[in-house]
PDB file of N, CA and C in Angstrom:
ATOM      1  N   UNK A   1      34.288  52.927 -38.325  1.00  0.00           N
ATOM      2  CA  UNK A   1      33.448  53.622 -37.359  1.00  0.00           C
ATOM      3  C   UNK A   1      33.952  53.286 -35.961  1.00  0.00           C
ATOM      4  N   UNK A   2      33.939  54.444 -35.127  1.00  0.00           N
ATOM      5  CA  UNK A   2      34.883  54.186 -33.428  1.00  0.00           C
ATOM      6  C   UNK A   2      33.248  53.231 -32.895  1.00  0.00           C
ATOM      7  N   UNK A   3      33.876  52.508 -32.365  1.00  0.00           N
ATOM      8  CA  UNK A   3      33.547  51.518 -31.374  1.00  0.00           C
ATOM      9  C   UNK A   3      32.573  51.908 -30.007  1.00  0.00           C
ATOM     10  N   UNK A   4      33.286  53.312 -29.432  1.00  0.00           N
ATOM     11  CA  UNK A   4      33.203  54.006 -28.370  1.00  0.00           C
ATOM     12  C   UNK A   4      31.529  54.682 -28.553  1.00  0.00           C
ATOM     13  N   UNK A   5      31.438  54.784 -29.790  1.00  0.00           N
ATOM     14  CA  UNK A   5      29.963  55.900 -30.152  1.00  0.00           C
ATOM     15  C   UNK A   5      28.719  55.272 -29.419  1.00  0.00           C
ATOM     16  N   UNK A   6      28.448  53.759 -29.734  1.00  0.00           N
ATOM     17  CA  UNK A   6      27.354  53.003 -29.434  1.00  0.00           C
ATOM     18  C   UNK A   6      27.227  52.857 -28.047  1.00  0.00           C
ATOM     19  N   UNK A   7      26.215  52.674 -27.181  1.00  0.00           N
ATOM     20  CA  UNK A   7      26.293  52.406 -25.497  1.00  0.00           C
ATOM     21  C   UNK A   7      26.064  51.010 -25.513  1.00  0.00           C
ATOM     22  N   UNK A   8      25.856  50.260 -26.321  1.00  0.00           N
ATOM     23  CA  UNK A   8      25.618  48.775 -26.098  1.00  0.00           C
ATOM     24  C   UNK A   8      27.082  48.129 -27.125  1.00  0.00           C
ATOM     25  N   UNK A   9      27.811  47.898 -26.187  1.00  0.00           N
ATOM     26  CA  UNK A   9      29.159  47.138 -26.933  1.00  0.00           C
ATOM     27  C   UNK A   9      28.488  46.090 -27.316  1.00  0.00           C
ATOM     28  N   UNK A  10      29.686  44.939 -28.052  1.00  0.00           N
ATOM     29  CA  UNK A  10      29.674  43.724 -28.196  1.00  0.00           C
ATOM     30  C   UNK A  10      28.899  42.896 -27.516  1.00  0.00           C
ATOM     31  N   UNK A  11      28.316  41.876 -28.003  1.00  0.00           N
ATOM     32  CA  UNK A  11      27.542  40.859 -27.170  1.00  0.00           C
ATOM     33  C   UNK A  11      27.767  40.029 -26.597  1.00  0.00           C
ATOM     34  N   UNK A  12      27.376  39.656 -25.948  1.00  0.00           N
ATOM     35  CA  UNK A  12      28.099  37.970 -25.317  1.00  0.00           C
ATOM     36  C   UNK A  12      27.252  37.158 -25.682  1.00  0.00           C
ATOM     37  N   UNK A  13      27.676  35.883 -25.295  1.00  0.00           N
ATOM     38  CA  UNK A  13      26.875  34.373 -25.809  1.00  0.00           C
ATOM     39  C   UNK A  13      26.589  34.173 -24.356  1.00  0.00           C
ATOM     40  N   UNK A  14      24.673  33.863 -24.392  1.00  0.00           N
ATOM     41  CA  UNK A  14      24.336  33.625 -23.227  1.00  0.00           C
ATOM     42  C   UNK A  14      22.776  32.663 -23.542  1.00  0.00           C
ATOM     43  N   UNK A  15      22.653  31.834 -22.816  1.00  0.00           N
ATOM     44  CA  UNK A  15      21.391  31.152 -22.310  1.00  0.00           C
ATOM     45  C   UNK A  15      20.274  32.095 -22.768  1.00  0.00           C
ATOM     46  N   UNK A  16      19.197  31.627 -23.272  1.00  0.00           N
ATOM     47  CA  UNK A  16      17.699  32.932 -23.365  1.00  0.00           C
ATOM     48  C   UNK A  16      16.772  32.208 -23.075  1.00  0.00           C
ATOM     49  N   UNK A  17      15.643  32.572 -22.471  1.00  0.00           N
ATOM     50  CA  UNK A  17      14.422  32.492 -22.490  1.00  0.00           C
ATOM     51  C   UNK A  17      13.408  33.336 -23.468  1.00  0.00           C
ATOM     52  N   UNK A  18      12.262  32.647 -23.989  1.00  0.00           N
ATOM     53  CA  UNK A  18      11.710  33.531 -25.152  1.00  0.00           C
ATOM     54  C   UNK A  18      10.836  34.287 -24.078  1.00  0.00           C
ATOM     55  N   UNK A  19      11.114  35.333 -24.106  1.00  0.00           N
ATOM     56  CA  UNK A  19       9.522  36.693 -24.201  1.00  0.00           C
ATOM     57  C   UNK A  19       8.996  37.415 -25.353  1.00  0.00           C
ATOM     58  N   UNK A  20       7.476  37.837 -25.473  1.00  0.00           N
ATOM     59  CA  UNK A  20       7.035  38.218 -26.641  1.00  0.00           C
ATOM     60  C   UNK A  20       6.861  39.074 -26.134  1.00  0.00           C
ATOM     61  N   UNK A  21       7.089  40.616 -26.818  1.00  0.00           N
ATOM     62  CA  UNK A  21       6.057  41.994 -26.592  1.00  0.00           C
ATOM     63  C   UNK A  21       5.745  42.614 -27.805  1.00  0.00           C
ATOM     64  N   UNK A  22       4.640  43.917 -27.373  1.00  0.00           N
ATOM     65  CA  UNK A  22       4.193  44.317 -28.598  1.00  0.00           C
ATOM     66  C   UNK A  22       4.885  46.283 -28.531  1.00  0.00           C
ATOM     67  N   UNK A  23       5.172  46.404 -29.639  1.00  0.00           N
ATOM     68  CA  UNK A  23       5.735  47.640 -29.892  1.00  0.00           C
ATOM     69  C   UNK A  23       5.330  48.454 -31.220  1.00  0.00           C
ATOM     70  N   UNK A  24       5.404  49.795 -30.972  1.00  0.00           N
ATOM     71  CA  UNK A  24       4.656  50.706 -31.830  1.00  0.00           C
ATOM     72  C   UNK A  24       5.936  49.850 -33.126  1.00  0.00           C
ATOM     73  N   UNK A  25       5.249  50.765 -34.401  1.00  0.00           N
ATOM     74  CA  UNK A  25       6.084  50.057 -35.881  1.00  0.00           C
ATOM     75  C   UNK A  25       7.522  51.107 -35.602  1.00  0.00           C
ATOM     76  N   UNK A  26       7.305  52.369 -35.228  1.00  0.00           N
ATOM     77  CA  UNK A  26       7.592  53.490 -35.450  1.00  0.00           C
ATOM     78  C   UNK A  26       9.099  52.867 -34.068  1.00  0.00           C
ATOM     79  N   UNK A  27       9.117  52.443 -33.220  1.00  0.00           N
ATOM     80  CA  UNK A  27       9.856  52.082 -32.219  1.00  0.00           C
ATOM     81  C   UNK A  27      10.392  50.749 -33.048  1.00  0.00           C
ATOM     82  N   UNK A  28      10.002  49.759 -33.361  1.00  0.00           N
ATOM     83  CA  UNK A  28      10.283  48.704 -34.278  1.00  0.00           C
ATOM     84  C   UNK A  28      11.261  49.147 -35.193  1.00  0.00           C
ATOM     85  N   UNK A  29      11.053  49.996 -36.239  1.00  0.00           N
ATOM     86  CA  UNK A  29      12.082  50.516 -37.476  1.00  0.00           C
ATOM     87  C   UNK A  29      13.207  50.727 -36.584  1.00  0.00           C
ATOM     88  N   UNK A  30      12.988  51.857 -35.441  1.00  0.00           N
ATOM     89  CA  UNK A  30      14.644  52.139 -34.301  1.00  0.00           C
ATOM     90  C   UNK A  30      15.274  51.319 -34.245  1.00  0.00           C
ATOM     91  N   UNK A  31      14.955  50.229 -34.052  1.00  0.00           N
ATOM     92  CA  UNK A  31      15.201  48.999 -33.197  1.00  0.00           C
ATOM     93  C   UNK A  31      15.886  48.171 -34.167  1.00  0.00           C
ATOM     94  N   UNK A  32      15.631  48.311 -35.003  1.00  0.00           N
ATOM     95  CA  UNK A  32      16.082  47.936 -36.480  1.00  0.00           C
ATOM     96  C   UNK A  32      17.617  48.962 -37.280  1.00  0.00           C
ATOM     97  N   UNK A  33      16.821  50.081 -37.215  1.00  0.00           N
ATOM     98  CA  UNK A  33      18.104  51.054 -37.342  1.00  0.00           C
ATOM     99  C   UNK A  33      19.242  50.463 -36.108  1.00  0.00           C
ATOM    100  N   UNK A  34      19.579  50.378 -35.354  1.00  0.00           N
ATOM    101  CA  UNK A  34      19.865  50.440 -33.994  1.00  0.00           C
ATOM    102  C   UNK A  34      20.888  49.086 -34.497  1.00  0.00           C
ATOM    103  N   UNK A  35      20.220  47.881 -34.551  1.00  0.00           N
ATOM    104  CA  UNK A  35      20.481  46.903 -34.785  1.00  0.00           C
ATOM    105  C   UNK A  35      21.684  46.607 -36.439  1.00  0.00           C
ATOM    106  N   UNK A  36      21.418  47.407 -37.433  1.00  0.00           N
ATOM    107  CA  UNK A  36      22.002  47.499 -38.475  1.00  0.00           C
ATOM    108  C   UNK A  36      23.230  48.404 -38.616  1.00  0.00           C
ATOM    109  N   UNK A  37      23.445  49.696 -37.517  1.00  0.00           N
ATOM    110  CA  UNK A  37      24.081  50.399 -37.473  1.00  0.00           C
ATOM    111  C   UNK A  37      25.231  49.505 -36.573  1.00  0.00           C
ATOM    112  N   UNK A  38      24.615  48.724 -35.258  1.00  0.00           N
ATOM    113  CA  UNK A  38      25.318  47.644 -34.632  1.00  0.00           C
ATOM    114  C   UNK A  38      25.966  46.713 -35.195  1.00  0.00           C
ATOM    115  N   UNK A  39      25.481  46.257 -35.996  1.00  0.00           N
ATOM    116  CA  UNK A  39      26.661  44.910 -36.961  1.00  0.00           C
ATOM    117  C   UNK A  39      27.535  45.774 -37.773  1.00  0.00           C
ATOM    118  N   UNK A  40      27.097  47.018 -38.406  1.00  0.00           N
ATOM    119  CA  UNK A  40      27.996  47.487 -39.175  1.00  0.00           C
ATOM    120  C   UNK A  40      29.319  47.729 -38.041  1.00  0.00           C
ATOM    121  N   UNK A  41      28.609  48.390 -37.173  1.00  0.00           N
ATOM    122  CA  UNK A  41      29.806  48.863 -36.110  1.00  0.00           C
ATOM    123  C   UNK A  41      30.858  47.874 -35.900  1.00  0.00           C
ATOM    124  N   UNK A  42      30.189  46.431 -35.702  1.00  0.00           N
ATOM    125  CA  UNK A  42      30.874  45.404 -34.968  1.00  0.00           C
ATOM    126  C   UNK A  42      31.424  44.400 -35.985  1.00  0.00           C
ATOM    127  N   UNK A  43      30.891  44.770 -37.068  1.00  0.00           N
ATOM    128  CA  UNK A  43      31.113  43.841 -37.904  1.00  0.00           C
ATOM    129  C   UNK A  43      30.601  42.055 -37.862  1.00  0.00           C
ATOM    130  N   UNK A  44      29.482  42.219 -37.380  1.00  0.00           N
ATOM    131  CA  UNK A  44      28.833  40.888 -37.038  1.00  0.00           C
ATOM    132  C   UNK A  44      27.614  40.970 -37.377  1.00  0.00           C
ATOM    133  N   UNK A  45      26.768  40.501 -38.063  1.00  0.00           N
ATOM    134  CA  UNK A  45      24.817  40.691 -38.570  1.00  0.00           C
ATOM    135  C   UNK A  45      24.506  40.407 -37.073  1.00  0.00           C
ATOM    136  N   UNK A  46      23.694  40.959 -36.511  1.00  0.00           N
ATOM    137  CA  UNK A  46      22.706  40.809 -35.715  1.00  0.00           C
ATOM    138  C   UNK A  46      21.029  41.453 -35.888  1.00  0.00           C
ATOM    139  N   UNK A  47      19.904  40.231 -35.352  1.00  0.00           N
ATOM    140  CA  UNK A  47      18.921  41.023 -35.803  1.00  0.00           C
ATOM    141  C   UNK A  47      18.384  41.645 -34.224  1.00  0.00           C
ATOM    142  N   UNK A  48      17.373  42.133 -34.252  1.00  0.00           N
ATOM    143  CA  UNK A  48      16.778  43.275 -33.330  1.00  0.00           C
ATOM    144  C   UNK A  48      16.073  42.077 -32.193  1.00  0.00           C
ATOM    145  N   UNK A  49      16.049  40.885 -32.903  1.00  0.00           N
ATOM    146  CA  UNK A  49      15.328  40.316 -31.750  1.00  0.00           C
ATOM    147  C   UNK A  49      16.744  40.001 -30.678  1.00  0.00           C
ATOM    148  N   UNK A  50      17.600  39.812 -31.379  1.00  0.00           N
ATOM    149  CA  UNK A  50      18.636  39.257 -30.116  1.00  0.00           C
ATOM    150  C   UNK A  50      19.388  40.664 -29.380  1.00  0.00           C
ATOM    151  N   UNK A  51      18.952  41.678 -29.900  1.00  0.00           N
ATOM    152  CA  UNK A  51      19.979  42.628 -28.994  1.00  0.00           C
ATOM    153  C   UNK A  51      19.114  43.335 -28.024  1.00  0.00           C
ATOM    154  N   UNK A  52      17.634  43.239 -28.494  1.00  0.00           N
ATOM    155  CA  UNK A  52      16.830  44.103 -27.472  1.00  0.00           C
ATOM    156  C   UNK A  52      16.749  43.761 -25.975  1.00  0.00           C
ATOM    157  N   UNK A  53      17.278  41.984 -25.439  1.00  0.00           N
ATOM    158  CA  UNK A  53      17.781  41.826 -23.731  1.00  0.00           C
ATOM    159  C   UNK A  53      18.875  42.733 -23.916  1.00  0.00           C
ATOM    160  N   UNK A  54      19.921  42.572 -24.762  1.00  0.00           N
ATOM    161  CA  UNK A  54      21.059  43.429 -24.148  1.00  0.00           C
ATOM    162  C   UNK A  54      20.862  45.027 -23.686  1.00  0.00           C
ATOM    163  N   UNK A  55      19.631  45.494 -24.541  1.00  0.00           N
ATOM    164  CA  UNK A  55      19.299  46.822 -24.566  1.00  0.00           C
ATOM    165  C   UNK A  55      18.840  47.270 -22.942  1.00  0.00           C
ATOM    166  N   UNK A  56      17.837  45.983 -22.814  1.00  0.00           N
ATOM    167  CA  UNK A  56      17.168  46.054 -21.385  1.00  0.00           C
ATOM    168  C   UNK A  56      18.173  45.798 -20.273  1.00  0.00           C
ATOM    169  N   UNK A  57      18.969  45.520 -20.484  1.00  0.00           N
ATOM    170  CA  UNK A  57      19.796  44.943 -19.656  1.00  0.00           C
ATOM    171  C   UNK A  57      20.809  46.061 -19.407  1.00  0.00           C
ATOM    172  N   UNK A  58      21.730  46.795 -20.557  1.00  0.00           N
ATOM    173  CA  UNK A  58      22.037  48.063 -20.066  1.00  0.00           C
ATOM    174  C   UNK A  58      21.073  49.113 -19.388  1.00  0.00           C
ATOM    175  N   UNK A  59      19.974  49.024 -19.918  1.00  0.00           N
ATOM    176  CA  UNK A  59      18.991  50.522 -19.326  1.00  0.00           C
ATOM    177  C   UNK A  59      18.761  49.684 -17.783  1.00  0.00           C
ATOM    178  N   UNK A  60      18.510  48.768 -17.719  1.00  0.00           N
ATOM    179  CA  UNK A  60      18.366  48.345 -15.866  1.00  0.00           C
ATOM    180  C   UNK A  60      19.950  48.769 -15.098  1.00  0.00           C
ATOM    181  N   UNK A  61      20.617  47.956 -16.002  1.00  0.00           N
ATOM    182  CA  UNK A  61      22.200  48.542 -15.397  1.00  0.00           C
ATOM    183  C   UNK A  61      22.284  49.637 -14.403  1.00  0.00           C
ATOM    184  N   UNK A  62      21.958  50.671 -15.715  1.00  0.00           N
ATOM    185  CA  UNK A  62      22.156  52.451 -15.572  1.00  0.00           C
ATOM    186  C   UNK A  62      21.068  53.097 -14.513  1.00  0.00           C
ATOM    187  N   UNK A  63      19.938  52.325 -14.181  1.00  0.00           N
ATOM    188  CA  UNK A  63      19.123  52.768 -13.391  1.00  0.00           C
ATOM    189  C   UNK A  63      18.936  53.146 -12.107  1.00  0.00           C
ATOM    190  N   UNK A  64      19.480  53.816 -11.667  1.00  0.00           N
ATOM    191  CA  UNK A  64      19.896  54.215 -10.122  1.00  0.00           C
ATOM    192  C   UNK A  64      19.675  53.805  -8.956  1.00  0.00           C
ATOM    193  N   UNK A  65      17.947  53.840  -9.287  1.00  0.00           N
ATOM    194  CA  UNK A  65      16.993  53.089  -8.003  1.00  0.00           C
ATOM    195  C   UNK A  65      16.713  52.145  -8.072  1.00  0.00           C
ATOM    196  N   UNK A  66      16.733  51.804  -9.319  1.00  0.00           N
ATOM    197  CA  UNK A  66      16.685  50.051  -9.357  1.00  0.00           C
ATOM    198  C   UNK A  66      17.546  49.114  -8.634  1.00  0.00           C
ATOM    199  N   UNK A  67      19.206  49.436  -8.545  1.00  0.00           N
ATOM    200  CA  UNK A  67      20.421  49.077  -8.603  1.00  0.00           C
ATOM    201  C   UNK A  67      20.555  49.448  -6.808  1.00  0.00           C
ATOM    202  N   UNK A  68      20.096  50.678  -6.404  1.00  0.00           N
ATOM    203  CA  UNK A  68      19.704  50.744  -5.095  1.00  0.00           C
ATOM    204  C   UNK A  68      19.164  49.603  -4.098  1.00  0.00           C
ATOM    205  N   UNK A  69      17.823  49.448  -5.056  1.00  0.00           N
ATOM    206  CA  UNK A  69      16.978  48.638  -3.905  1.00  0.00           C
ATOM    207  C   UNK A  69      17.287  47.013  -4.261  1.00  0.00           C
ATOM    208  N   UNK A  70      18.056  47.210  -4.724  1.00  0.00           N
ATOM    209  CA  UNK A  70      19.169  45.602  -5.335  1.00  0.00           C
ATOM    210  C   UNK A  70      20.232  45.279  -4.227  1.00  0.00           C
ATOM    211  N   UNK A  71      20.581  46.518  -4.316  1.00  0.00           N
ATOM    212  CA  UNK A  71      22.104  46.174  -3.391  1.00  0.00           C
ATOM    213  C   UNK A  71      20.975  46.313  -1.975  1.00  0.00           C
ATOM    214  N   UNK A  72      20.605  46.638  -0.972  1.00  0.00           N
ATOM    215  CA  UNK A  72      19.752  46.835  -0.330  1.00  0.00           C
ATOM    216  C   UNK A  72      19.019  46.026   0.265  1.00  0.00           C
ATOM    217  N   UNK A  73      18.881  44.785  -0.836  1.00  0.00           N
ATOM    218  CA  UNK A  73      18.374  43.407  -0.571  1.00  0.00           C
ATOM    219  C   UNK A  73      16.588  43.360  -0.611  1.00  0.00           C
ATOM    220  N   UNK A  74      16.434  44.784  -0.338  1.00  0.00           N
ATOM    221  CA  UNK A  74      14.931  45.195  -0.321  1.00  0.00           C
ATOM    222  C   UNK A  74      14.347  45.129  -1.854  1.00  0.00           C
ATOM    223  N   UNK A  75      12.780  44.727  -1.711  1.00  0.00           N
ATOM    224  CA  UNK A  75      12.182  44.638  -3.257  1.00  0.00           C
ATOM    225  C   UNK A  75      11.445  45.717  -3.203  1.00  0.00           C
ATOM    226  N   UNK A  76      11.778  46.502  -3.802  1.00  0.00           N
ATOM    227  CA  UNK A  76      10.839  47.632  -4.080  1.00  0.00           C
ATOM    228  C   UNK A  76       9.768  47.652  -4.973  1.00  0.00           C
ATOM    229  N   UNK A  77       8.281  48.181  -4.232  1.00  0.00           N
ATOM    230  CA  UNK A  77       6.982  47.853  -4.941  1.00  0.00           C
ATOM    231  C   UNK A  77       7.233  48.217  -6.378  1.00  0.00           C
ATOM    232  N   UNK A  78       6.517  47.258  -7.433  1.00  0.00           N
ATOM    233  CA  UNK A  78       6.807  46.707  -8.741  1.00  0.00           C
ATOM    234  C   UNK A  78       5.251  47.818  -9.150  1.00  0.00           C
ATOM    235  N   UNK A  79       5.357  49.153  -9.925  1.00  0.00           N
ATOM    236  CA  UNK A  79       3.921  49.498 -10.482  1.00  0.00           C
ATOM    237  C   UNK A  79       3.805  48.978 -11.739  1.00  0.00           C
ATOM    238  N   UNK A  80       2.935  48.680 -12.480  1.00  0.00           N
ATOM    239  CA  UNK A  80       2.628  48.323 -13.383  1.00  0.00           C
ATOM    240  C   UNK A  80       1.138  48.836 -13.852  1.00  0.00           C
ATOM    241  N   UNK A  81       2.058  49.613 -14.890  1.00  0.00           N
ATOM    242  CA  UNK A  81       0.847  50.427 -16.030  1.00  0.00           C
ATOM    243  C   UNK A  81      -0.169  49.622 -17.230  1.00  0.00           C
ATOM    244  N   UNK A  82      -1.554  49.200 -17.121  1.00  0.00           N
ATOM    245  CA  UNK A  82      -1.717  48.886 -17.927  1.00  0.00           C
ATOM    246  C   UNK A  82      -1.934  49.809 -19.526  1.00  0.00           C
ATOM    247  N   UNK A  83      -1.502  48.437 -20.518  1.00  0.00           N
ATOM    248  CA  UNK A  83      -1.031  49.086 -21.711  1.00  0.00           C
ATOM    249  C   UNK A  83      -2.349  48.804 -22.673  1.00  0.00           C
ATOM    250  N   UNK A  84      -3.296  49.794 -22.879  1.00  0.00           N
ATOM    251  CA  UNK A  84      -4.317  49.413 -24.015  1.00  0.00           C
ATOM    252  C   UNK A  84      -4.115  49.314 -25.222  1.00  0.00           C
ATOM    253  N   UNK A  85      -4.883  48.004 -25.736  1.00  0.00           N
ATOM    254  CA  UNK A  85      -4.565  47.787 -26.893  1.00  0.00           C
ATOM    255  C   UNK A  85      -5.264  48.566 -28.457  1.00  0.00           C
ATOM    256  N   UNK A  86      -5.781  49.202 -27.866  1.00  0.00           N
ATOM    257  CA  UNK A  86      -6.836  50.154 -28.717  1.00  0.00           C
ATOM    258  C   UNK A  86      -6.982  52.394 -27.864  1.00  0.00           C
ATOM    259  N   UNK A  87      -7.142  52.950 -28.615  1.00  0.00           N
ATOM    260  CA  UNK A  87      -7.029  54.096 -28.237  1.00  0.00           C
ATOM    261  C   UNK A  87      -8.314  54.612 -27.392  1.00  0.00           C
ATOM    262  N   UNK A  88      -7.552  55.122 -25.763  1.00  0.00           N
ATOM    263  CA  UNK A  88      -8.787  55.960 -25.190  1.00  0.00           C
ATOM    264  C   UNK A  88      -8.393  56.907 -24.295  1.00  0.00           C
ATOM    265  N   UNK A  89      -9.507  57.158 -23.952  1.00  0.00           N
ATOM    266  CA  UNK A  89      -9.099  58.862 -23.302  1.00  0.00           C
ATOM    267  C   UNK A  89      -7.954  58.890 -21.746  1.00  0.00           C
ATOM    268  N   UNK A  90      -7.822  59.600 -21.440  1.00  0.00           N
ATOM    269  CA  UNK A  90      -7.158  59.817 -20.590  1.00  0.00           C
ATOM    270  C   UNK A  90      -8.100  59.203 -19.205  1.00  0.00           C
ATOM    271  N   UNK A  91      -9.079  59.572 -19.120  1.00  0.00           N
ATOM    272  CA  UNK A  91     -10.359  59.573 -18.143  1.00  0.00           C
ATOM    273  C   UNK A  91     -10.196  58.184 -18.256  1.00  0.00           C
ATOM    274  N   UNK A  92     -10.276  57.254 -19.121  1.00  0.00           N
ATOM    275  CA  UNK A  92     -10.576  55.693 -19.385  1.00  0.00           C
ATOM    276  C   UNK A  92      -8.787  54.782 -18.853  1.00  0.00           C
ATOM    277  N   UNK A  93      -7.825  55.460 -18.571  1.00  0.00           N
ATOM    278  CA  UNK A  93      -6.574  55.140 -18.520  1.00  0.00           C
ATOM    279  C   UNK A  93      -6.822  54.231 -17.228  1.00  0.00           C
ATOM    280  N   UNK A  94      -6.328  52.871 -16.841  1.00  0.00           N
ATOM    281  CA  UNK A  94      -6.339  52.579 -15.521  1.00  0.00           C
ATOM    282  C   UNK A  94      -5.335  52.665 -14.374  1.00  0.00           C
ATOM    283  N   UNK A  95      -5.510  52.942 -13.347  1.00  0.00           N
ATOM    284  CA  UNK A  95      -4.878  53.138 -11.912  1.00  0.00           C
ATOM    285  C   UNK A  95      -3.788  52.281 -12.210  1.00  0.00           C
ATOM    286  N   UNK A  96      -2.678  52.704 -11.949  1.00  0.00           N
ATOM    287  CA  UNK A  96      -1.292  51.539 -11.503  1.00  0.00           C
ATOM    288  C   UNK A  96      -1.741  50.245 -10.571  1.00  0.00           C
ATOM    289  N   UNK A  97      -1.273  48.943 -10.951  1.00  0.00           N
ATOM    290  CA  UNK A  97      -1.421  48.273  -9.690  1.00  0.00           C
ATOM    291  C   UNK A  97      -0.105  48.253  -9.100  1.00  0.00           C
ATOM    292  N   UNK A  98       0.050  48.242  -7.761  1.00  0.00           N
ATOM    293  CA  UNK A  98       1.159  47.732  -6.879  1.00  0.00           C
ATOM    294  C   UNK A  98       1.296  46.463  -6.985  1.00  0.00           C
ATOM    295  N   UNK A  99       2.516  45.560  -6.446  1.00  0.00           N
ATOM    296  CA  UNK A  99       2.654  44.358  -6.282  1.00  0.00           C
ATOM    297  C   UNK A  99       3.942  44.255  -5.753  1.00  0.00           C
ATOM    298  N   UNK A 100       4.082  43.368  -5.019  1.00  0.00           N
ATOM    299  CA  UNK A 100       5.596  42.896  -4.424  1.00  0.00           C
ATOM    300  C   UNK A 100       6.378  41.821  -5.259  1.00  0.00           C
ATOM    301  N   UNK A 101       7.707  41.653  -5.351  1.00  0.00           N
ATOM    302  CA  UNK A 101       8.169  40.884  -6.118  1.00  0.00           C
ATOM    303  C   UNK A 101       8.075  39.625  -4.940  1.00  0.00           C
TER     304      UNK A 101
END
């Protein structure tokens, strides 16, 4: 299998800090596909917990405005959506908060 197909090459060996998050099952299995199609590619087992920084880490990469207000030196206001843990209406959704880094 070409090498070139996947957007997340090879990994590197790096330092981690643990973060926990929670994700639909249905995004989980991807992540899994994703991950199995990756070792086959590379020929190395990897599981989904160690490639998903690399994942985040390309999609910040690629991010335009992110990478903008980086070089820029400026912190651009941080929104943050809260995520409910149970299902509700649209009407019940809460306001973004702002925050500065």
């Amino acid at each position: 299998m070409s090498t070139n197909k996947l957007r997340l090459g090879p990994l590197p060996k790096t330092a981690t800090i643990k973060v926990t998050f929670a994700c639909t099952s249905a995004l989980k299995t991807e992540l899994d596909r994703y991950a199995a199609l990756h070792a086959k590619t590379f020929g190395e087992p990897i599981d989904t917990a160690t490639l998903i920084p690399h994942m985040l880490e390309a999609f910040m990469e690629r991010d335009r405005v992110f990478k903008r207000s980086s070089r820029s030196g400026q912190s651009s206001p941080l929104i943050i959506h809260a995520k409910p843990t149970h299902h509700v209406s649209d009407s019940d959704t809460p306001e973004p908060v702002h925050s500065k880094k």
